[in-house]
C-alpha atoms as a PDB file:
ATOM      1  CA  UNK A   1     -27.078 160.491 -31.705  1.00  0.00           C
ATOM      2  CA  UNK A   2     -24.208 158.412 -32.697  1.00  0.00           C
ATOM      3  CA  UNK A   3     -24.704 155.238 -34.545  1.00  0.00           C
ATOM      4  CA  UNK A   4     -24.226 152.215 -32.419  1.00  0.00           C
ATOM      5  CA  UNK A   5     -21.231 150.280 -33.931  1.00  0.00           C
ATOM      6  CA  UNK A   6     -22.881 146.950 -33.358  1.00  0.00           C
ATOM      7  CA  UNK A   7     -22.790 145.017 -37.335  1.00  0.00           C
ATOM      8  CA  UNK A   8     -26.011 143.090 -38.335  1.00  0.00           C
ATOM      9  CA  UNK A   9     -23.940 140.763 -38.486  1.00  0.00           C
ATOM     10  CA  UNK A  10     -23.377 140.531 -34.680  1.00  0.00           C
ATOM     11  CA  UNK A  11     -27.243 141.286 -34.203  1.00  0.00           C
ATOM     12  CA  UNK A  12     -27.907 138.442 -35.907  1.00  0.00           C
ATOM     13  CA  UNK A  13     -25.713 136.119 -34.017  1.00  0.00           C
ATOM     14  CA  UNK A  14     -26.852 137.277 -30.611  1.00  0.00           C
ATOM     15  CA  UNK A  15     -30.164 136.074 -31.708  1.00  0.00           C
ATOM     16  CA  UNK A  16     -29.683 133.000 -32.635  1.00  0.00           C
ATOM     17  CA  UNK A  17     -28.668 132.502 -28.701  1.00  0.00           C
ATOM     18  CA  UNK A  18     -31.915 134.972 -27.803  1.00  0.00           C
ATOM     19  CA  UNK A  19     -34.395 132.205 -26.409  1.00  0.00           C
ATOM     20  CA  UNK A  20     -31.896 130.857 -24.274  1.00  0.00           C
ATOM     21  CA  UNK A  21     -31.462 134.017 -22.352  1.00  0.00           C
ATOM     22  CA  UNK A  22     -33.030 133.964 -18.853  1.00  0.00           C
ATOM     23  CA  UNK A  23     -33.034 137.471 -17.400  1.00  0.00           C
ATOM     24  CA  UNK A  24     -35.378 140.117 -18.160  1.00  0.00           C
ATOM     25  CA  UNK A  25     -33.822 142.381 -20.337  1.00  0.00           C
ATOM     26  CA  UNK A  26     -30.758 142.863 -22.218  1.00  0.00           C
ATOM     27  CA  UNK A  27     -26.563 141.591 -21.050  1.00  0.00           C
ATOM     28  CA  UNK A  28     -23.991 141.980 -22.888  1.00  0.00           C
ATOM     29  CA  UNK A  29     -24.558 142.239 -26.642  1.00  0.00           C
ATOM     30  CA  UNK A  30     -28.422 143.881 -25.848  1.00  0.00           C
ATOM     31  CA  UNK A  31     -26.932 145.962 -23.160  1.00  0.00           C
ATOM     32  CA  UNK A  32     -24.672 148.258 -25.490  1.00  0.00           C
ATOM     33  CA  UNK A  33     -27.864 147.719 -28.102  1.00  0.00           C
ATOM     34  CA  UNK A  34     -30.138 149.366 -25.470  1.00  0.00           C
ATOM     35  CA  UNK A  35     -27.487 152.094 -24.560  1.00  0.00           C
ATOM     36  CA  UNK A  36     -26.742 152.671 -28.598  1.00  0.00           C
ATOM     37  CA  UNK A  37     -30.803 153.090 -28.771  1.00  0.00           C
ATOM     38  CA  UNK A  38     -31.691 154.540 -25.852  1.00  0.00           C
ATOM     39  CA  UNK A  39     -34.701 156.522 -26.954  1.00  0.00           C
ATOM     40  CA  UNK A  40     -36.318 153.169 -27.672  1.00  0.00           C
ATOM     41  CA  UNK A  41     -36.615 152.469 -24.253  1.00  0.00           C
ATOM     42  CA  UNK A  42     -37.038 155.338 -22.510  1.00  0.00           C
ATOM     43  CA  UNK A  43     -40.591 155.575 -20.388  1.00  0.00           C
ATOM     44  CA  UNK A  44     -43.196 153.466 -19.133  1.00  0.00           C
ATOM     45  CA  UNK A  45     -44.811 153.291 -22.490  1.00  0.00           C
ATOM     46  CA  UNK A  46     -45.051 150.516 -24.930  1.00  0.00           C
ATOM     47  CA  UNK A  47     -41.731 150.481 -26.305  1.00  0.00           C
ATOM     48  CA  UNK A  48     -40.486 150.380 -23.182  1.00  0.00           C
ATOM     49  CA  UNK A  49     -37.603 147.606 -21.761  1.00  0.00           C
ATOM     50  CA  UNK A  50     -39.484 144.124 -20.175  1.00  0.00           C
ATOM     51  CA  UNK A  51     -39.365 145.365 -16.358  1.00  0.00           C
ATOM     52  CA  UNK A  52     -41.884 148.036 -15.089  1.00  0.00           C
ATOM     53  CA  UNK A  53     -42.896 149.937 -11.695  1.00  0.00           C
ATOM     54  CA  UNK A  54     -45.991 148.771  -9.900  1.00  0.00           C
ATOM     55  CA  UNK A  55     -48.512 151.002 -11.969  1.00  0.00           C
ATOM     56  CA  UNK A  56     -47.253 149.903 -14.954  1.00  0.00           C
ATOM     57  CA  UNK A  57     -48.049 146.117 -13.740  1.00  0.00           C
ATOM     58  CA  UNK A  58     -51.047 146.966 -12.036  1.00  0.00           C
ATOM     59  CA  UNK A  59     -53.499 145.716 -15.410  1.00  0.00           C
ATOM     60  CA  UNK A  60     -57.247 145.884 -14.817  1.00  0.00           C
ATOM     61  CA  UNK A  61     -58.227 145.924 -11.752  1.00  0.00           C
ATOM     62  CA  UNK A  62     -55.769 148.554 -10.471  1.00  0.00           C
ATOM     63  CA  UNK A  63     -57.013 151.603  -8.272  1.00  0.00           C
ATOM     64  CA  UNK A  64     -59.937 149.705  -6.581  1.00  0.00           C
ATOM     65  CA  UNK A  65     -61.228 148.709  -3.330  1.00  0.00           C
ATOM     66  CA  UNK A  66     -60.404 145.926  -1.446  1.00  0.00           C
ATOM     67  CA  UNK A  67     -64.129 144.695  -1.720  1.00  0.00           C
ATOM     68  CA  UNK A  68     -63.563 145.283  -5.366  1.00  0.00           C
ATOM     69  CA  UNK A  69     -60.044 142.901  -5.867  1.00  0.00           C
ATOM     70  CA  UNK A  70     -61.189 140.987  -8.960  1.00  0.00           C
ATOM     71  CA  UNK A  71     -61.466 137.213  -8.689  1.00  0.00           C
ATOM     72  CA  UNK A  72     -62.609 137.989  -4.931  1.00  0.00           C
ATOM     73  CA  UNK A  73     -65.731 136.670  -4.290  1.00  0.00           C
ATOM     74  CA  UNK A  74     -66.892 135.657  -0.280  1.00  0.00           C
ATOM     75  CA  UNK A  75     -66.488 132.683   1.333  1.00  0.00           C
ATOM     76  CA  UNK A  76     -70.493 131.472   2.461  1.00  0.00           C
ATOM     77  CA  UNK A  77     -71.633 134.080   4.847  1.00  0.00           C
ATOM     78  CA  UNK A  78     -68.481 136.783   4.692  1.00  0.00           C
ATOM     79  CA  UNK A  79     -68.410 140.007   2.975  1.00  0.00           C
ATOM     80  CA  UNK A  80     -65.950 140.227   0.058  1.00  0.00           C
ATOM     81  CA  UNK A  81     -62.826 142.024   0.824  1.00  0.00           C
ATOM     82  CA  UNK A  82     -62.887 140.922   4.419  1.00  0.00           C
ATOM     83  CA  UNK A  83     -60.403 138.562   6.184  1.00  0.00           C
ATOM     84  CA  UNK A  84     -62.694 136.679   9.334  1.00  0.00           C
ATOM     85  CA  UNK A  85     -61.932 135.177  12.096  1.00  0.00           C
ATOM     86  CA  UNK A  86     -59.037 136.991  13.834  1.00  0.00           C
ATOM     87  CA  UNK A  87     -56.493 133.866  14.932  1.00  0.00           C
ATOM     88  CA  UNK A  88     -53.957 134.111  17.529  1.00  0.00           C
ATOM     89  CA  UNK A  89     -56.405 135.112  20.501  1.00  0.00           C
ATOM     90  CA  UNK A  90     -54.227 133.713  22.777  1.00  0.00           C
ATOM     91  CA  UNK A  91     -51.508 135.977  22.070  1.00  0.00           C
ATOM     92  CA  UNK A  92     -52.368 139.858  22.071  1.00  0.00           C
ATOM     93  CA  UNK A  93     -48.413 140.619  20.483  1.00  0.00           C
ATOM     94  CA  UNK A  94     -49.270 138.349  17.591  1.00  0.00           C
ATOM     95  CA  UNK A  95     -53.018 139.326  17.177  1.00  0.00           C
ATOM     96  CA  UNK A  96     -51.925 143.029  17.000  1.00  0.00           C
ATOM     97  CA  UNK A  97     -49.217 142.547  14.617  1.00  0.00           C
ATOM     98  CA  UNK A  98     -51.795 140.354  12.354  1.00  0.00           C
ATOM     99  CA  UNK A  99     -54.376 142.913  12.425  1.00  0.00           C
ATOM    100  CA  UNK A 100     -51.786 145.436  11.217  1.00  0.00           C
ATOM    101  CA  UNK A 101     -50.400 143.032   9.136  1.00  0.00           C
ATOM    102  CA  UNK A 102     -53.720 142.547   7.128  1.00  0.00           C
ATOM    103  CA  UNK A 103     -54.576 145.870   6.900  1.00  0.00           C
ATOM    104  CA  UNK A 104     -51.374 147.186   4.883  1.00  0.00           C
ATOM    105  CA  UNK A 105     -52.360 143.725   2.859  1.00  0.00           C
ATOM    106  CA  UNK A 106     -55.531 144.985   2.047  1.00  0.00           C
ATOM    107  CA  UNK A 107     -54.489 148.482   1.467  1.00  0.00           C
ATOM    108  CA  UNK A 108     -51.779 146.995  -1.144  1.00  0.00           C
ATOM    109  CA  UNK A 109     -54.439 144.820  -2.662  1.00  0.00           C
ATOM    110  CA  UNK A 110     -56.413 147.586  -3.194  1.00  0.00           C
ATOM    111  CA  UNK A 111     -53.523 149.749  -5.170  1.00  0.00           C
ATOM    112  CA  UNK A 112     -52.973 146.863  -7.586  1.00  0.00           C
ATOM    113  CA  UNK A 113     -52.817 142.806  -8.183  1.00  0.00           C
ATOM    114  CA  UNK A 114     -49.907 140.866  -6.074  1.00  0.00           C
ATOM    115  CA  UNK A 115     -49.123 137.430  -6.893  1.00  0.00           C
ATOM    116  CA  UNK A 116     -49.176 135.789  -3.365  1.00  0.00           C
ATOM    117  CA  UNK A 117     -45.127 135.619  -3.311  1.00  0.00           C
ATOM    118  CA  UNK A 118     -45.346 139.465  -4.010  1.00  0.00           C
ATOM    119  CA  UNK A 119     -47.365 140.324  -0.992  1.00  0.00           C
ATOM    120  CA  UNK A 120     -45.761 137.808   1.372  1.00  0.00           C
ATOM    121  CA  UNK A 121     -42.269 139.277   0.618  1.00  0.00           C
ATOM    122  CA  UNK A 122     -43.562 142.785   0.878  1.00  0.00           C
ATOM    123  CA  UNK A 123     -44.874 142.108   4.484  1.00  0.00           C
ATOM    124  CA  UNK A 124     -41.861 140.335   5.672  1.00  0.00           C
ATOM    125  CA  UNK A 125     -40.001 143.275   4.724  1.00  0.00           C
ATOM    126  CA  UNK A 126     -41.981 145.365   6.711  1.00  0.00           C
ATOM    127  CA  UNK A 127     -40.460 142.960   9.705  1.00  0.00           C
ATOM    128  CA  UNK A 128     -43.753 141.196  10.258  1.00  0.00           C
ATOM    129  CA  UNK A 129     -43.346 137.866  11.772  1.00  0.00           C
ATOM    130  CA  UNK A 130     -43.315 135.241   8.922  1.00  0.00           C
ATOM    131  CA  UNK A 131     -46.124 133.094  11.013  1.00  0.00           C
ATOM    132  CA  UNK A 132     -48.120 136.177  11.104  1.00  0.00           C
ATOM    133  CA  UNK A 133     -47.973 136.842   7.397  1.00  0.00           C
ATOM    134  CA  UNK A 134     -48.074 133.098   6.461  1.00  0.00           C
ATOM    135  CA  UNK A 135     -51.141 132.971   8.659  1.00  0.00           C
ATOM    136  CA  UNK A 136     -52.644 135.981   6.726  1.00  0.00           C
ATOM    137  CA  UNK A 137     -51.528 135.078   3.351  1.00  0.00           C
ATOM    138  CA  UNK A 138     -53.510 131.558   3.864  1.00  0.00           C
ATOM    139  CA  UNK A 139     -56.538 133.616   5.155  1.00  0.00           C
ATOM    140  CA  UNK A 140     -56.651 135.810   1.929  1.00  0.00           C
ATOM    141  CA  UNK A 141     -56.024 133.035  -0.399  1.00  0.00           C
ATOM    142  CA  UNK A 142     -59.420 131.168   1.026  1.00  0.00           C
ATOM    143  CA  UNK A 143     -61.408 134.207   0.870  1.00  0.00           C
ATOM    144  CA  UNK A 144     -60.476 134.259  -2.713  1.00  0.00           C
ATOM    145  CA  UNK A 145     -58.499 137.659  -2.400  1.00  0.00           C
ATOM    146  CA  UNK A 146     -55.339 136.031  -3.757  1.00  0.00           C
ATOM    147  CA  UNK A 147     -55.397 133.611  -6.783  1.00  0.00           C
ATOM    148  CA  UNK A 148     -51.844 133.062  -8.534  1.00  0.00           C
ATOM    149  CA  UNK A 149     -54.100 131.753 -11.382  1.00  0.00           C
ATOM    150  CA  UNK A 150     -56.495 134.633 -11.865  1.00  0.00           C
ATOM    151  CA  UNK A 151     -53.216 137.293 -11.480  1.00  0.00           C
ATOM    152  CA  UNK A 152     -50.953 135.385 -14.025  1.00  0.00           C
ATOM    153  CA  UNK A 153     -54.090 135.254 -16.272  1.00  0.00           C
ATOM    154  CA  UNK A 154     -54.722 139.349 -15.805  1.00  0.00           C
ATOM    155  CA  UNK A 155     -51.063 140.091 -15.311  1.00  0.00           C
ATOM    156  CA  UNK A 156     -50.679 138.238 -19.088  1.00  0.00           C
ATOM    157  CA  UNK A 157     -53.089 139.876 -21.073  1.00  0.00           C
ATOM    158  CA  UNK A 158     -51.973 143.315 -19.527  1.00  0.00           C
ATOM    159  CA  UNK A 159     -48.929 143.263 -20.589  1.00  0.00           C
ATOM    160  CA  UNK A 160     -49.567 141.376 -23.750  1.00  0.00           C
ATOM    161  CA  UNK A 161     -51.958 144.497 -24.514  1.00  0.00           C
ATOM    162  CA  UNK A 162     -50.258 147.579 -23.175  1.00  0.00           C
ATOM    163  CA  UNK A 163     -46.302 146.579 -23.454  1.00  0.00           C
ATOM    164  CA  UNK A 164     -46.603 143.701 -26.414  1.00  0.00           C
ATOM    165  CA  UNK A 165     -44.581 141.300 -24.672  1.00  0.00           C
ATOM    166  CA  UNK A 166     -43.860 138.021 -26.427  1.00  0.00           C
ATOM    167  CA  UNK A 167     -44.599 134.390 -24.650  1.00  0.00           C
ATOM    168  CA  UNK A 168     -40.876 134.205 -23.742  1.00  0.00           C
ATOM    169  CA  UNK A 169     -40.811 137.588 -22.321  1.00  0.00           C
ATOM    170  CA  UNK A 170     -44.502 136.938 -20.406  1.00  0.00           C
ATOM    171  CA  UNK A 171     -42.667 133.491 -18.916  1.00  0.00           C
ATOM    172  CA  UNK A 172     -39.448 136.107 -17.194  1.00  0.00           C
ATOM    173  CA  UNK A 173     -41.837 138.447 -15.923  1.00  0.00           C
ATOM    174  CA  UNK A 174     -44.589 135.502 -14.456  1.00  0.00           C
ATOM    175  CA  UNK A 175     -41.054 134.150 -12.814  1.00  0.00           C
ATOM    176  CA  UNK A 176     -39.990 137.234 -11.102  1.00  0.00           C
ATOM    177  CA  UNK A 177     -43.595 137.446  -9.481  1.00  0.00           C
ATOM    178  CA  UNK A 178     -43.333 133.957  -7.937  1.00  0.00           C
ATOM    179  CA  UNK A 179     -45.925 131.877 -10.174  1.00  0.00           C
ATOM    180  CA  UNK A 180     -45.246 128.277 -10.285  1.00  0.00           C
ATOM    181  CA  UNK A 181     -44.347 126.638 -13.591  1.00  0.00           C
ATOM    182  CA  UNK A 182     -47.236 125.060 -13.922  1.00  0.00           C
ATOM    183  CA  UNK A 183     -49.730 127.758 -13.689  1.00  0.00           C
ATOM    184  CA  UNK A 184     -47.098 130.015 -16.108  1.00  0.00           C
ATOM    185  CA  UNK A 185     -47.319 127.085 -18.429  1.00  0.00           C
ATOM    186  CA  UNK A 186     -51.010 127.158 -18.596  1.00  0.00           C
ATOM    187  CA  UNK A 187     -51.375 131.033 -18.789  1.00  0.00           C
ATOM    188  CA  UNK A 188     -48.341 131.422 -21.356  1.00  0.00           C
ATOM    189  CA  UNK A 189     -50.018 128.472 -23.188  1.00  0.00           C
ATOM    190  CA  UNK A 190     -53.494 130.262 -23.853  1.00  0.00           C
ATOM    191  CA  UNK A 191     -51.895 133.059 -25.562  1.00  0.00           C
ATOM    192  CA  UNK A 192     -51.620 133.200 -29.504  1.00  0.00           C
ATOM    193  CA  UNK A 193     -50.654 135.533 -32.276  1.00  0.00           C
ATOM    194  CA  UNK A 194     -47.152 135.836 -31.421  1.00  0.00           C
ATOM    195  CA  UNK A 195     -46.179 136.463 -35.088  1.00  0.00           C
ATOM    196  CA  UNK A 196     -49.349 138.736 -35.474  1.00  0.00           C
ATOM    197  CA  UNK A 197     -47.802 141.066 -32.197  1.00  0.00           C
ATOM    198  CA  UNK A 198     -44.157 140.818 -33.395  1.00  0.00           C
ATOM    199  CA  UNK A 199     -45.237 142.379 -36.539  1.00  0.00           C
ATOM    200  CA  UNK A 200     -47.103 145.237 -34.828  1.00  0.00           C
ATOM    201  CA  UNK A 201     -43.913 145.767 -33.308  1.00  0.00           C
ATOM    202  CA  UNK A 202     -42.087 145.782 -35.867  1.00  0.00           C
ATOM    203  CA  UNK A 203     -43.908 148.159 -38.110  1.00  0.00           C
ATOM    204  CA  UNK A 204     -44.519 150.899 -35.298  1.00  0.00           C
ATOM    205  CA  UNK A 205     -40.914 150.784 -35.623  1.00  0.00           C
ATOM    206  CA  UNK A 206     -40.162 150.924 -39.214  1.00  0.00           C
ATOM    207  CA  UNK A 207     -42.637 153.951 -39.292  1.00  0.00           C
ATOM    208  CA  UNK A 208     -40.468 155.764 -36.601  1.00  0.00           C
ATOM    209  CA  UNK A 209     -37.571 155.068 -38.934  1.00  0.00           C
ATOM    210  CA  UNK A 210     -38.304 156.340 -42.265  1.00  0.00           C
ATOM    211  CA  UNK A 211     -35.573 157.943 -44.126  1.00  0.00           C
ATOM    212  CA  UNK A 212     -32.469 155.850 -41.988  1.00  0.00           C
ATOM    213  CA  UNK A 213     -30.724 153.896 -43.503  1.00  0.00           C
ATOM    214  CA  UNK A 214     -32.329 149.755 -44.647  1.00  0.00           C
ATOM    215  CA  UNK A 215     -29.074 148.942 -42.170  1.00  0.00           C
ATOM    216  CA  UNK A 216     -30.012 150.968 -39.284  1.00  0.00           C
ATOM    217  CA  UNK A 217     -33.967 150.488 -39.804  1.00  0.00           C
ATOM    218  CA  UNK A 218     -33.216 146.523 -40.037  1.00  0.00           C
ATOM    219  CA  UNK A 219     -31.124 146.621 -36.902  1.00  0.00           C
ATOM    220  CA  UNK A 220     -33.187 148.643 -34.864  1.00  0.00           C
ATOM    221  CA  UNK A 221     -36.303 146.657 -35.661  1.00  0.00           C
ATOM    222  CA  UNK A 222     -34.584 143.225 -34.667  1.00  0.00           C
ATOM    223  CA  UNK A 223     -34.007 144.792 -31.458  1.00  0.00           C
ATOM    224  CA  UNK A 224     -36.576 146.540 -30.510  1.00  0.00           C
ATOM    225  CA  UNK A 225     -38.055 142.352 -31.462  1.00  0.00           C
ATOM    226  CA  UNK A 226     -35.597 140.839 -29.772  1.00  0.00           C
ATOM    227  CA  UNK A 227     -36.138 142.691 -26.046  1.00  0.00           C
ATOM    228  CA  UNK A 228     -39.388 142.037 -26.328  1.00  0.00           C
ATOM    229  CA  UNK A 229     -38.425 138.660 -26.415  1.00  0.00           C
ATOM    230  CA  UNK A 230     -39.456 136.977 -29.934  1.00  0.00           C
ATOM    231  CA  UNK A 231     -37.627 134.021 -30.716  1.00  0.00           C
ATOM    232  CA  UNK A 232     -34.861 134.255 -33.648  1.00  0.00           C
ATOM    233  CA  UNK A 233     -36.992 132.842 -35.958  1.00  0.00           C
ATOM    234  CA  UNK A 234     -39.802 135.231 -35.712  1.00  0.00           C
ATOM    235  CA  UNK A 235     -37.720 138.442 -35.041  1.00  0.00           C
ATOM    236  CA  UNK A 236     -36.208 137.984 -38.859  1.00  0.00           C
ATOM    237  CA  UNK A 237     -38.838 137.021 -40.572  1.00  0.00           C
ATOM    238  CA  UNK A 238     -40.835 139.906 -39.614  1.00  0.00           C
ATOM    239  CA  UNK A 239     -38.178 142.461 -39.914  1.00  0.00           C
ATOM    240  CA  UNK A 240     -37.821 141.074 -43.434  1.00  0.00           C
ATOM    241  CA  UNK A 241     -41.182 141.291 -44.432  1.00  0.00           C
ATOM    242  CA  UNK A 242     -41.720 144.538 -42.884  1.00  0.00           C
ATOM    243  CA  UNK A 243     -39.046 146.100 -44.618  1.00  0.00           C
ATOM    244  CA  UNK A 244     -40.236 144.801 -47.927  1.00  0.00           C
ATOM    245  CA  UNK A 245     -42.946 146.632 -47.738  1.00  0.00           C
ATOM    246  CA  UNK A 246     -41.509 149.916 -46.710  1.00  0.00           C
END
């Protein structure tokens, strides 16, 4: 493969602009870094680019029943995974269309976590009526079969574990699934040892890159750092040190 002709000297300016960048993944600068290094982000697999299919978000949980959805405990005297208490009895259209309606919401449920946003845009476009799915959205949050909360927390540690994605990078992806700030502040908040992961990173990388050049090895380890979304300060000093001792 051809060496990318991005300088460390333009890697190092992109980051110093890296933690004001909004969208998931790389524009611009990371963009021809990503297409320079594409084996680094090819698959589903850790070192993979911040963005992932369904099973890859999934986290523990995934593959159960819908009286198994973590978090979803009965309200007094219902079953868990149930949603009682048909409504719109006086409208056999709209009571069809909700019992449908809940169904493929409990079916998606049981396939994998949904933040509430998630599963109310993937019902509307299925063209069910948005008082029918904000109706059954409402129903599943008080039986405790949707909780923002409990997903960002589970969501978080899943892909803090599995795709070692920094704070920053956890924030982008909590965004894209609908989670209010304030909840995203409080899960992003409770999670620690972002130098500790960065360096993980960083040397699974330098191992992969034995016998390169210190030039190549540096740059590809600051951006390998930087789409995970480490800030500037972090992404350097760990390539540094990690260098220094290989």
């Amino acid at each position: 493969m051809s060496e990318d002709p991005t300088t460390l000297t333009d890697l190092r300016r992109a980051l110093s602009d890296l933690e004001s960048r909004q969208a998931a993944g790389g524009t611009g600068f990371f963009a021809r870094l990503d297409a320079g290094d594409a084996e680094e982000t090819s698959g589903t697999g850790s070192e993979g680019a911040v963005g992932s299919a369904d099973s890859a978000e999934a986290g523990p949980g995934s593959a159960r029943s819908a009286q198994g959805v973590p978090g979803a405990g009965p309200s007094a005297g219902e079953p868990a995974g149930t949603v009682p208490d048909e409504p719109f009895a006086d409208s056999p259209e709209l009571a069809e269309a909700y019992a449908k309606a809940k169904k493929t919401a409990l079916n998606m449920l049981a396939m994998r976590d949904h933040s509430s946003t998630e599963l109310r845009e993937k019902l509307l476009r299925r063209d069910i009526e948005p008082a029918v799915v904000d109706r059954l959205i409402t129903k599943l949050e008080h039986s405790n079969l949707l909780d923002d909360t409990q997903f960002a927390q589970r969501f978080a540690k899943a892909q803090r574990e599995s795709r070692k994605l920094s704070r920053s990078a956890l924030r982008r992806q909590l965004v894209k699934k609908g989670i209010d700030e304030e909840t995203i502040a409080g899960v992003v908040d409770e999670v620690d040892g972002e130098e500790d992961l960065a360096r993980e990173v960083a040397e699974k990388k330098a191992r992969s890159t034995r016998g390169l050049a210190h030039e190549v090895r540096e740059r590809r380890i600051l951006g390998m750092l930087a789409r995970r979304g480490f800030s500037s300060t972090i992404c350097l000093k760990v390539t540094r040190e990690v260098l220094a001792e290989t």
